[in-house]
C-alpha atoms as a PDB file:
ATOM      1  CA  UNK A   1     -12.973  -3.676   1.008  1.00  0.00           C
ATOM      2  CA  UNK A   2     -11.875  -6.205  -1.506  1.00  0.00           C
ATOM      3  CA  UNK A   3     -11.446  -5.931  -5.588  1.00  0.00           C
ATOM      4  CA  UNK A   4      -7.808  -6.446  -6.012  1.00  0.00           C
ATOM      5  CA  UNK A   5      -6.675  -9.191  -7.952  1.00  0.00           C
ATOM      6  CA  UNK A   6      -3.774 -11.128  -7.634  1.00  0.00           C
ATOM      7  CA  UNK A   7      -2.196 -10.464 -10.875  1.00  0.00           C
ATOM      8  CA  UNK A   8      -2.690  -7.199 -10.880  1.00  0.00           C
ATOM      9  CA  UNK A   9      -0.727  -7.012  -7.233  1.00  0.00           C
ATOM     10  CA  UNK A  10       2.102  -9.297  -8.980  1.00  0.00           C
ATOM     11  CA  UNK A  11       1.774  -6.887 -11.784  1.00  0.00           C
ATOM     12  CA  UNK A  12       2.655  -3.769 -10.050  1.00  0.00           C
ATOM     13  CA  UNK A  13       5.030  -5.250  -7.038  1.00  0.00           C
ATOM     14  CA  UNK A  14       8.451  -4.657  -8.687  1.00  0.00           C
ATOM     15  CA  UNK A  15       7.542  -1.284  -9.548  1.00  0.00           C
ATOM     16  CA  UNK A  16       6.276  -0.572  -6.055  1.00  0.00           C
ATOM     17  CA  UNK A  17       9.264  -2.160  -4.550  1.00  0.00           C
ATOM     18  CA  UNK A  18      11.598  -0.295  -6.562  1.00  0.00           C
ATOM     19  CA  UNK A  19       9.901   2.969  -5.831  1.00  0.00           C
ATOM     20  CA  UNK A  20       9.932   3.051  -2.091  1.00  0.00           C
ATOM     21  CA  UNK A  21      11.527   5.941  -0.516  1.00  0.00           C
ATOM     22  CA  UNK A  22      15.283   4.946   0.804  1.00  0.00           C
ATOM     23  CA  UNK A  23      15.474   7.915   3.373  1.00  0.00           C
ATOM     24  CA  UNK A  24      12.285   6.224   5.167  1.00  0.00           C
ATOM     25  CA  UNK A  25      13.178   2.940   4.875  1.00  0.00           C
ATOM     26  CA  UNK A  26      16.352   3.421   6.027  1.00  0.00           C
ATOM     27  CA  UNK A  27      15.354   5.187   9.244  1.00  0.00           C
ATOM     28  CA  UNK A  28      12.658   2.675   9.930  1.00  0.00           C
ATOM     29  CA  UNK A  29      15.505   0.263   9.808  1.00  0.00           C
ATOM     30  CA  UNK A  30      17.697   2.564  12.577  1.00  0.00           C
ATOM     31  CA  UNK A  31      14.682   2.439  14.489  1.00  0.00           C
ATOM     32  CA  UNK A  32      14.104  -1.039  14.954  1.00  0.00           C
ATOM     33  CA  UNK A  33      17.520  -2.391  14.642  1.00  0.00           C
ATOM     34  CA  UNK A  34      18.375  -3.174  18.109  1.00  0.00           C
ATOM     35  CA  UNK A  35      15.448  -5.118  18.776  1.00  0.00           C
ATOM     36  CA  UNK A  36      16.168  -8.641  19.119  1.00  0.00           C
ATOM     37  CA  UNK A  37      12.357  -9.556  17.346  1.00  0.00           C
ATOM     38  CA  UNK A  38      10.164  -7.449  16.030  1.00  0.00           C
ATOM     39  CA  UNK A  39       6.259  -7.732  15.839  1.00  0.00           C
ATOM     40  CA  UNK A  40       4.298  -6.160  12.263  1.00  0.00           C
ATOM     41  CA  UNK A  41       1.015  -6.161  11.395  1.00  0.00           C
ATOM     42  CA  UNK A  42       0.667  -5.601   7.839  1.00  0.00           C
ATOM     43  CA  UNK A  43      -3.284  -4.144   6.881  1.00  0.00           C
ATOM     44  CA  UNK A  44      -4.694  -4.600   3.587  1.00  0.00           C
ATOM     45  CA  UNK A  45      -1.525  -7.691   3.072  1.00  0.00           C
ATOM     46  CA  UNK A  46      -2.786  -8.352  -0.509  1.00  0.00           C
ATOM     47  CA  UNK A  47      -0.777 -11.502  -1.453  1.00  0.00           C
ATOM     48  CA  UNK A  48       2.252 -10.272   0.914  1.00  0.00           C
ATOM     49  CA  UNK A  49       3.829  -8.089  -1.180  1.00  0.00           C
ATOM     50  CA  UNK A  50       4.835  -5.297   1.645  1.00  0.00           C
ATOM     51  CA  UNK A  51       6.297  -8.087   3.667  1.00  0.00           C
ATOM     52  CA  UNK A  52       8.640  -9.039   0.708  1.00  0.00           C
ATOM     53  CA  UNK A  53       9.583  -5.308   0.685  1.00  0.00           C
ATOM     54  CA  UNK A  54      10.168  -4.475   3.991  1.00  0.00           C
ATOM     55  CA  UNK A  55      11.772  -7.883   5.959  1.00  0.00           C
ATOM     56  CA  UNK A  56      15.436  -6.894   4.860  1.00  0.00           C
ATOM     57  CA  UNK A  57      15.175  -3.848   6.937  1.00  0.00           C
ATOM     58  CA  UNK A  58      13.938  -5.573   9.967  1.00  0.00           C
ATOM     59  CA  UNK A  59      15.959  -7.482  12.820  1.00  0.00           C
ATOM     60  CA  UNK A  60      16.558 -11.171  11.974  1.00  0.00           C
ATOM     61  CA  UNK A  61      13.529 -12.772  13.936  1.00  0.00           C
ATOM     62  CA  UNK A  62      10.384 -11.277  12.856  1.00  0.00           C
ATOM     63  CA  UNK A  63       6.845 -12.408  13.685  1.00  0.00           C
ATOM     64  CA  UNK A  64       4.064 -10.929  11.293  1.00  0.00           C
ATOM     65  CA  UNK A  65       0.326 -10.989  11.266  1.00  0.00           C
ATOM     66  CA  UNK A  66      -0.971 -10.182   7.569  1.00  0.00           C
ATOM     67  CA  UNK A  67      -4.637  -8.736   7.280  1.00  0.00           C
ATOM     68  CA  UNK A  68      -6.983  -8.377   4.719  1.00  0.00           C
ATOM     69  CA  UNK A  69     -10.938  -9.075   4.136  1.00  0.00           C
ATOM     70  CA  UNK A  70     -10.146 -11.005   1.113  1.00  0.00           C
ATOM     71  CA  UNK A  71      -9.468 -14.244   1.561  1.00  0.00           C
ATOM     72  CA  UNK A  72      -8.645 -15.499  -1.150  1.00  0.00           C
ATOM     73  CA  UNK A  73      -5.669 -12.888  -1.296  1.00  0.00           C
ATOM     74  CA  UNK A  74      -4.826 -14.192   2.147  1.00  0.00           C
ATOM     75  CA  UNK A  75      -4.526 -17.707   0.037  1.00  0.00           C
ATOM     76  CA  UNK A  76      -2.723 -16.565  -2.586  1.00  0.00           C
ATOM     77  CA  UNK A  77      -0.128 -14.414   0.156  1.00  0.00           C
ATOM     78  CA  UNK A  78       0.468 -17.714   1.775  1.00  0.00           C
ATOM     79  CA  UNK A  79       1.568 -19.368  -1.820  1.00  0.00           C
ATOM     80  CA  UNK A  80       3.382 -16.577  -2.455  1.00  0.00           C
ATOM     81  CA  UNK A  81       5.423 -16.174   0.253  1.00  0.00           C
ATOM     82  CA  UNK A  82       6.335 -20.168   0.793  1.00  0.00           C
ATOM     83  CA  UNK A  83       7.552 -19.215  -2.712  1.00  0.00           C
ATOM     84  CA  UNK A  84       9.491 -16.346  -2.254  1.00  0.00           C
ATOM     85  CA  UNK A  85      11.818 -18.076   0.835  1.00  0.00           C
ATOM     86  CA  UNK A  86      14.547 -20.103   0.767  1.00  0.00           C
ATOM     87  CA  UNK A  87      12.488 -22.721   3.195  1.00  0.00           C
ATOM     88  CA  UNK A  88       8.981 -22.919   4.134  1.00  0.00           C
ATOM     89  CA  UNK A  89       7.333 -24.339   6.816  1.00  0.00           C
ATOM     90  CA  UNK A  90       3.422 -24.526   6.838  1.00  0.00           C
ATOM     91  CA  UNK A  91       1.616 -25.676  10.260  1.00  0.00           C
ATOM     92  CA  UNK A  92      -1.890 -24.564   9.300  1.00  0.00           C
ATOM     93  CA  UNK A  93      -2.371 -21.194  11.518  1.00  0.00           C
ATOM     94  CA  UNK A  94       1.012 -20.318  10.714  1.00  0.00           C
ATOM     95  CA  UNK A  95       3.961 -20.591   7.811  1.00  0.00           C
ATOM     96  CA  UNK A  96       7.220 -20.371   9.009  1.00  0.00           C
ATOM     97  CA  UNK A  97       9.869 -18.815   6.327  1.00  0.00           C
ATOM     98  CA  UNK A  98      13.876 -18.762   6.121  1.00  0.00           C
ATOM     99  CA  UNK A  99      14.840 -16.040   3.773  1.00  0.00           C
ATOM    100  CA  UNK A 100      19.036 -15.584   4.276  1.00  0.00           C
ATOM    101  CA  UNK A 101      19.568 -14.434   7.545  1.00  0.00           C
ATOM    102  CA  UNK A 102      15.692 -13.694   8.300  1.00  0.00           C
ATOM    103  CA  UNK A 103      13.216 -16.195  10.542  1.00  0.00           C
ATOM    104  CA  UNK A 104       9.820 -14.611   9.642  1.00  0.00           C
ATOM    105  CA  UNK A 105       6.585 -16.693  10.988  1.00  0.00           C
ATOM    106  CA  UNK A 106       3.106 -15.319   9.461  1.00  0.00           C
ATOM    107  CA  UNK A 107      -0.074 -15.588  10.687  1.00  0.00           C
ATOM    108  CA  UNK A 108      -2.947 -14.761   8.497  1.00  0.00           C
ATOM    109  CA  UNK A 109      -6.367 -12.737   9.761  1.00  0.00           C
ATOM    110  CA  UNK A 110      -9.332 -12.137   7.750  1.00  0.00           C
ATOM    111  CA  UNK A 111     -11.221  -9.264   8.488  1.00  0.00           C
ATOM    112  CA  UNK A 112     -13.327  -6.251   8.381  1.00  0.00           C
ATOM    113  CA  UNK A 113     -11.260  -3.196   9.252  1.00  0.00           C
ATOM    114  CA  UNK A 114     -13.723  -0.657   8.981  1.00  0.00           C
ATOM    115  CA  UNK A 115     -16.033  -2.917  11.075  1.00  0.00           C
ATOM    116  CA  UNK A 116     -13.437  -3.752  14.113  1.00  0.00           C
ATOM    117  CA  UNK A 117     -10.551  -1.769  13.411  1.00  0.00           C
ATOM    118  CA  UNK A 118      -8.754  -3.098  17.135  1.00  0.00           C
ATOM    119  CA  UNK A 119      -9.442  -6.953  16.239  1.00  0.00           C
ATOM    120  CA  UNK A 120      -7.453  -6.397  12.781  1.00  0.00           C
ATOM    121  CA  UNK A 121      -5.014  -4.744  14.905  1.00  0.00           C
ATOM    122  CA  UNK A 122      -4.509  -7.203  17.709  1.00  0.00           C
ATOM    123  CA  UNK A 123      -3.752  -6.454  21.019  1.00  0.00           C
ATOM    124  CA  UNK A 124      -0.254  -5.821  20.708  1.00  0.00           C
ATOM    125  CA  UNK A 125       2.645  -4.789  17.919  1.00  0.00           C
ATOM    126  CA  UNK A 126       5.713  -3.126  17.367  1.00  0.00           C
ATOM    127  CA  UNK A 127       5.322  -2.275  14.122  1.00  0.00           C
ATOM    128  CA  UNK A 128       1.691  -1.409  11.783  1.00  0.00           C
ATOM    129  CA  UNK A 129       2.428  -1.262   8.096  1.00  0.00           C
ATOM    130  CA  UNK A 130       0.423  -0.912   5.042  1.00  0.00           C
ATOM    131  CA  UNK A 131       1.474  -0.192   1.115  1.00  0.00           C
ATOM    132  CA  UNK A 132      -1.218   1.420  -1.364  1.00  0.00           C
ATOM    133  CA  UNK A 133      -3.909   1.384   0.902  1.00  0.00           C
ATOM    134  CA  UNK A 134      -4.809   4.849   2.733  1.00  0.00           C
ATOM    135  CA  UNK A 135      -5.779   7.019  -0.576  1.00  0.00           C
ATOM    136  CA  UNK A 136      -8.952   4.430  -0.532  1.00  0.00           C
ATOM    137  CA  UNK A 137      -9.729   5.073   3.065  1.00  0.00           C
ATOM    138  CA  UNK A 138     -12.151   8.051   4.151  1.00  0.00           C
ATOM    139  CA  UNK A 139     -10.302  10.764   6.581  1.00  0.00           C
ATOM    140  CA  UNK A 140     -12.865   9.158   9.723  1.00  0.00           C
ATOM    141  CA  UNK A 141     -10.936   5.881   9.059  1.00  0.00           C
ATOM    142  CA  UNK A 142      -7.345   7.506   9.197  1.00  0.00           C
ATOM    143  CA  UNK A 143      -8.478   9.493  12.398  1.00  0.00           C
ATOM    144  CA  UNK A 144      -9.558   6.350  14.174  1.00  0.00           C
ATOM    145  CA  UNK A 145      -6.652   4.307  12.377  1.00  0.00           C
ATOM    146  CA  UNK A 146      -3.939   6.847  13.650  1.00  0.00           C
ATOM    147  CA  UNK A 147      -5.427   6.655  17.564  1.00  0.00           C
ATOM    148  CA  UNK A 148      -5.664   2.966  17.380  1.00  0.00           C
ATOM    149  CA  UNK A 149      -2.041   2.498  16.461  1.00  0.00           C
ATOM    150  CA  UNK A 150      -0.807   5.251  19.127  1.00  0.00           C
ATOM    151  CA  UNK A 151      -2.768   3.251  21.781  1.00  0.00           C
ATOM    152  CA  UNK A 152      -0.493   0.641  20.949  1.00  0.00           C
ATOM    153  CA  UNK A 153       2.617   2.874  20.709  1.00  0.00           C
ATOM    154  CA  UNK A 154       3.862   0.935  17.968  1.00  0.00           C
ATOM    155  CA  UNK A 155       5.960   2.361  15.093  1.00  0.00           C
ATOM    156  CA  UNK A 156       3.545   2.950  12.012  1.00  0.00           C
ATOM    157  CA  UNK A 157       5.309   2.976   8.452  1.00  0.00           C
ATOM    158  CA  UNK A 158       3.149   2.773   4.902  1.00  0.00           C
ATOM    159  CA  UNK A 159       4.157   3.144   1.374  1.00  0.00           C
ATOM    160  CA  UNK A 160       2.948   4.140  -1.658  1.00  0.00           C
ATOM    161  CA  UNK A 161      -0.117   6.161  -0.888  1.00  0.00           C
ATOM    162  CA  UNK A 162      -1.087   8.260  -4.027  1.00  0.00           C
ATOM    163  CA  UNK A 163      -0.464  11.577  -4.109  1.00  0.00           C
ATOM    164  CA  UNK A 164      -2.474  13.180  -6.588  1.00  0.00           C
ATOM    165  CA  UNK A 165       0.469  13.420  -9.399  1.00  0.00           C
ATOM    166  CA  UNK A 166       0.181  12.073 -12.692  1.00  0.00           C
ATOM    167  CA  UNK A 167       2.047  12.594 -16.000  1.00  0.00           C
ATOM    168  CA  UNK A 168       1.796  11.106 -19.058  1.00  0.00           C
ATOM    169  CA  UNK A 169       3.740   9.836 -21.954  1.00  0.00           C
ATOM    170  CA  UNK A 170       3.315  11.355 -24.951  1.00  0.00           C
ATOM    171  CA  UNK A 171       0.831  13.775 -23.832  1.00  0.00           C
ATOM    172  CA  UNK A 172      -2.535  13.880 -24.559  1.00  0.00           C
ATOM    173  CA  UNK A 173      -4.698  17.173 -24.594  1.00  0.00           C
ATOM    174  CA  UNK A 174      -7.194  15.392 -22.065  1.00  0.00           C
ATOM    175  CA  UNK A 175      -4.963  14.748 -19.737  1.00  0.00           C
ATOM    176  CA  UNK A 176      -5.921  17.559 -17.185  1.00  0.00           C
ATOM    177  CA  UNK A 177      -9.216  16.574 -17.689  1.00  0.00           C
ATOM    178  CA  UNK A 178      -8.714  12.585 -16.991  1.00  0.00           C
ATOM    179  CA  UNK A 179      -6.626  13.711 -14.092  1.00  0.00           C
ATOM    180  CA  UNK A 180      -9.872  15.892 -13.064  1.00  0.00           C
ATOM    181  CA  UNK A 181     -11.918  13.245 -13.175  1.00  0.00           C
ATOM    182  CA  UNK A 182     -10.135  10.559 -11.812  1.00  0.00           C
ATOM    183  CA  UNK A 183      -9.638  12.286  -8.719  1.00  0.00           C
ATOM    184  CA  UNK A 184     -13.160  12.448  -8.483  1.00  0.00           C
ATOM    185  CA  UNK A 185     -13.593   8.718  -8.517  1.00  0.00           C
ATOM    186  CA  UNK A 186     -10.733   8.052  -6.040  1.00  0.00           C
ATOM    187  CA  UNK A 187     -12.961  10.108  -4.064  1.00  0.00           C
ATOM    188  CA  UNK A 188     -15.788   7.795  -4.110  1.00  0.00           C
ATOM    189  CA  UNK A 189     -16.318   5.092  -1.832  1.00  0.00           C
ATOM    190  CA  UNK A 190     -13.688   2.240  -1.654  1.00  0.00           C
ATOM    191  CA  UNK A 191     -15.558   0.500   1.564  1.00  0.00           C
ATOM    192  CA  UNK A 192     -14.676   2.936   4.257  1.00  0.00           C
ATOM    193  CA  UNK A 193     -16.662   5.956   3.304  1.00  0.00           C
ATOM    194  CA  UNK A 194     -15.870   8.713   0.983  1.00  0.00           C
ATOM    195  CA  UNK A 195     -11.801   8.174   0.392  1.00  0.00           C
ATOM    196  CA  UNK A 196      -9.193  10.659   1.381  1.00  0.00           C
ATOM    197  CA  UNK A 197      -7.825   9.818  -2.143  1.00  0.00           C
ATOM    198  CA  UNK A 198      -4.497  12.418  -2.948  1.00  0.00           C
ATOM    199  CA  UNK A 199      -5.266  13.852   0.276  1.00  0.00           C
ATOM    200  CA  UNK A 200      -4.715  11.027   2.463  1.00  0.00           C
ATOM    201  CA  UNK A 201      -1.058  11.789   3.225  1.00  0.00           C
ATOM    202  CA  UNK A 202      -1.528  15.063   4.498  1.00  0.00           C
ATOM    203  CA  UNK A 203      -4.227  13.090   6.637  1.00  0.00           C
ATOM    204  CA  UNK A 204      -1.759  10.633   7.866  1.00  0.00           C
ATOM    205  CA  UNK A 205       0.866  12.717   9.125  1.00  0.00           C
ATOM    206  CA  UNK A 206      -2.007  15.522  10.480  1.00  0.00           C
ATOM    207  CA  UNK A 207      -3.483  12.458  12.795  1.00  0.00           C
ATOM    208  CA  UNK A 208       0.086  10.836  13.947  1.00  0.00           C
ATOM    209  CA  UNK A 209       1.158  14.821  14.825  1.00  0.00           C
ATOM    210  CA  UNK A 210      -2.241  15.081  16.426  1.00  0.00           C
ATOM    211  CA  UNK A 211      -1.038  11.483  18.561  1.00  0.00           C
ATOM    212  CA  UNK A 212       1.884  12.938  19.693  1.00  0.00           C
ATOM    213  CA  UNK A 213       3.728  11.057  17.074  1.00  0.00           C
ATOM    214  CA  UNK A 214       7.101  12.452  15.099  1.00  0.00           C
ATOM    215  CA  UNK A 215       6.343  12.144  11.186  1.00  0.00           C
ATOM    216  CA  UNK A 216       8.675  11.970   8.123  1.00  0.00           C
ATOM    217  CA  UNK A 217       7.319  11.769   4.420  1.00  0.00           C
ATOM    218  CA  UNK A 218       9.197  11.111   1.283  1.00  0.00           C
ATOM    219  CA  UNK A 219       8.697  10.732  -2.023  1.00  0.00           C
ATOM    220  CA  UNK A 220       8.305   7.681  -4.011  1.00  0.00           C
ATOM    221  CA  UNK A 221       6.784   7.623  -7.385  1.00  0.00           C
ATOM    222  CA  UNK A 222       6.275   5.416 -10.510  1.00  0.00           C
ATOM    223  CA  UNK A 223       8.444   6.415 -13.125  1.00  0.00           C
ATOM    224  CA  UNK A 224       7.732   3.878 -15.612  1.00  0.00           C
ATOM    225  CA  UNK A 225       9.072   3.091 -19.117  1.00  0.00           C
ATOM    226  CA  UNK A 226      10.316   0.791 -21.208  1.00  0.00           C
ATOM    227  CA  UNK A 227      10.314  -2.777 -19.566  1.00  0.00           C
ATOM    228  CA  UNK A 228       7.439  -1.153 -17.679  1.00  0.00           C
ATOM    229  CA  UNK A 229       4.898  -1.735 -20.810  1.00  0.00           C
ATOM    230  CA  UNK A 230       2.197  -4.139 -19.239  1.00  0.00           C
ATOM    231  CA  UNK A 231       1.836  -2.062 -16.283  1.00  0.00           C
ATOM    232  CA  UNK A 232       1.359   1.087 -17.747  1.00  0.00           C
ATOM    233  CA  UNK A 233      -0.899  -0.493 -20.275  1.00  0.00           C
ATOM    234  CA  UNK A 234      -3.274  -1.710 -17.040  1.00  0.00           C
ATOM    235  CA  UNK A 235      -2.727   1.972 -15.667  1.00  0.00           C
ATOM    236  CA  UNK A 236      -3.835   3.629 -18.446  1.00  0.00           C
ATOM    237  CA  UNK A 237      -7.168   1.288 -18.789  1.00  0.00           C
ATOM    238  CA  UNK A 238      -7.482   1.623 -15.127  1.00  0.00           C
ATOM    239  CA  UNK A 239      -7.907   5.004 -15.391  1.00  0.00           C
ATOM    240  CA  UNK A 240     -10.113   4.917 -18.515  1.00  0.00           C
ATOM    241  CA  UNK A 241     -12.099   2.573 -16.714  1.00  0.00           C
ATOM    242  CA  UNK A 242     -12.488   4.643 -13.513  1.00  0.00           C
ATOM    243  CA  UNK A 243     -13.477   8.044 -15.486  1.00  0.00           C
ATOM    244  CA  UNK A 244     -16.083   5.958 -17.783  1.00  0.00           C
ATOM    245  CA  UNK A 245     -17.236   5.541 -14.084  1.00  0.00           C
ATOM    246  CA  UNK A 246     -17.885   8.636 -12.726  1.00  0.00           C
ATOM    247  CA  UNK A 247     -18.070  10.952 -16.211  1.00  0.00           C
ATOM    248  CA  UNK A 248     -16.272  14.006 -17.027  1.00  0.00           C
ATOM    249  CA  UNK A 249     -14.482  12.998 -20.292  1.00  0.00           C
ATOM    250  CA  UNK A 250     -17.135  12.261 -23.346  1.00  0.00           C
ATOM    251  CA  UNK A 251     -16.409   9.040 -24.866  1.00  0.00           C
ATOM    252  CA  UNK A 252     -14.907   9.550 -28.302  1.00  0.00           C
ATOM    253  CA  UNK A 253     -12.110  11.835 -25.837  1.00  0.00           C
ATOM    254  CA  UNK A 254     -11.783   9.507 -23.438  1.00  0.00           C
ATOM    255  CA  UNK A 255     -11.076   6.590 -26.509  1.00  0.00           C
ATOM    256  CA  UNK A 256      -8.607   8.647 -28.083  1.00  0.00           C
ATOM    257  CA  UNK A 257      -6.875   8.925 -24.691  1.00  0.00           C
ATOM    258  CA  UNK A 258      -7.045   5.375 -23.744  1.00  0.00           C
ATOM    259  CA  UNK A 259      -5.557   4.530 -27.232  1.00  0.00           C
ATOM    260  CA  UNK A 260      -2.423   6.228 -27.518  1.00  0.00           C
ATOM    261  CA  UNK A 261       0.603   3.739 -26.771  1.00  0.00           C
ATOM    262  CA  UNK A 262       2.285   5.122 -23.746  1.00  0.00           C
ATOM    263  CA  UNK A 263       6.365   5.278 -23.695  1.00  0.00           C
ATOM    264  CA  UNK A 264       6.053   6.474 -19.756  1.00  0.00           C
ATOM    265  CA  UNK A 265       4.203   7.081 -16.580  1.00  0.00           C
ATOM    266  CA  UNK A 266       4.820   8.960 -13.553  1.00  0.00           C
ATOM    267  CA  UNK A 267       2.131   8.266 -11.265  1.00  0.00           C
ATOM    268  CA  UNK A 268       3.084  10.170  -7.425  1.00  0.00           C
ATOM    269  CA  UNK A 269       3.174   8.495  -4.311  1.00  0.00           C
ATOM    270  CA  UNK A 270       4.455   9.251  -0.561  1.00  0.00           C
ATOM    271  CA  UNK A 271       5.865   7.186   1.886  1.00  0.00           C
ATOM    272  CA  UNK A 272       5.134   8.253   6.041  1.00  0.00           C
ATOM    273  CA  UNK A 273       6.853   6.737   8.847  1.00  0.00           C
ATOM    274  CA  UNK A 274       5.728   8.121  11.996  1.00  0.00           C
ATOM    275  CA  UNK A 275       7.477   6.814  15.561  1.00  0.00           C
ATOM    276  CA  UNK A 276       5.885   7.877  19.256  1.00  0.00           C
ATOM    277  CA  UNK A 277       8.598  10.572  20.898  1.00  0.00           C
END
């Protein structure tokens, strides 16, 4: 799966860091904070974003391995995180970053997850975390995801993983019916089969409960307004885009929704951590 571009993941990361569910994040923290180093693997890394989000609840030494099939978004996560530290240390396989108290090395893995989900995985982790990635997966994937990640035992944590709420600002008459129809395009296939789109949570925690696996969920939307202009503008054309796609909304609708300025956006999203008992 690839089609994410690097400004549009720089776009959206302060609004998805910002949103992340402190109830979960805190207890992921509890969970882990005895260990002396902890071991992630991050699927679907993007340009690193979800590390930057979740290393200050982590113990101190930290080793991550960052997966994705793009690479030129594994490129652009290397950049971005030798960036984003107060030192960096490249040595070709693997960057080596001091962020305040934090000594995180990264290793970058291109790959295929629906084609060899356990080599993306690795052999071994602590930790398997993802952000915005399992409402494009099919319900297959997140049944074999969910086994491979209890065969490890390891502690599995993801954010952001749409919901199926949207609401609009001012609203627009179509709105039911672009919601209608954009749920039928998240639908479609994003690589691994028909998605789980605003189902995919209830997926998630059905698998990890099915794994023998204890599951918490929270909340954590977009609620974006002003300062929050340039993403909901790409929102709103994303979604105008998408429908144009798959049909539903006739075009001189679907123009008069797309060209209304928007003054805010809730778009819903849960967080799931889920720990072996």
């Amino acid at each position: 799966m690839t089609g994410f571009s690097s400004d549009w993941l720089k776009l959206r990361e302060g609004a998805d860091h910002r949103s992340r569910n402190n109830g979960l994040a805190e207890a992921l923290s509890a969970r882990l904070a005895l260990r002396e180093m902890v071991r992630v693997t991050d699927i679907g890394c993007g340009t690193g974003s979800n590390l930057r989000g979740t290393a200050d609840l982590l113990p101190d030494k930290q080793s991550w391995t960052l997966v994705d099939y793009d690479a030129g978004l594994l490129g652009s996560a290397r950049v971005e995180l030798a960036a984003w530290a107060d030192a960096a240390h490249d040595a070709g396989d693997q960057l080596s970053l001091e962020r305040g108290r934090k000594r995180i090395s990264v290793s970058f893995r291109q790959a295929d997850l629906s084609a060899d989900l356990d080599a993306a995985l690795g052999e071994t982790c602590d930790l398997v975390t993802a952000a915005a990635f399992f409402d494009l997966a099919s319900e297959a994937f997140i049944q074999r995801f969910a086994k491979a990640v209890a065969a490890r035992r390891a502690v599995f944590y993801t954010v952001l993983t749409y919901n199926g709420i949207s609401r609009w600002q001012p609203h627009h008459p179509a709105d039911n019916a672009v919601a209608s129809a954009f749920h039928r395009h998240q639908l479609s296939d994003k690589g691994f089969g028909a998605a789980a789109g605003p189902m995919a949570p209830i997926h998630l925690a059905d698998q990890f409960q099915f794994a023998e696996y204890s599951v918490q969920e929270g909340e954590s939307p977009w609620e974006l307004g002003r300062g929050d202009q340039a993403l909901m503008d790409e929102v709103q054309a994303g979604h105008a885009m998408a429908i144009a796609e798959i049909g539903g909304v006739d075009a001189a609708t679907l123009k008069s929704w797309v060209s209304r300025r928007l003054s805010g956006v809730y778009i819903g999203h849960t967080d799931t951590l889920a720990m072996p008992l």
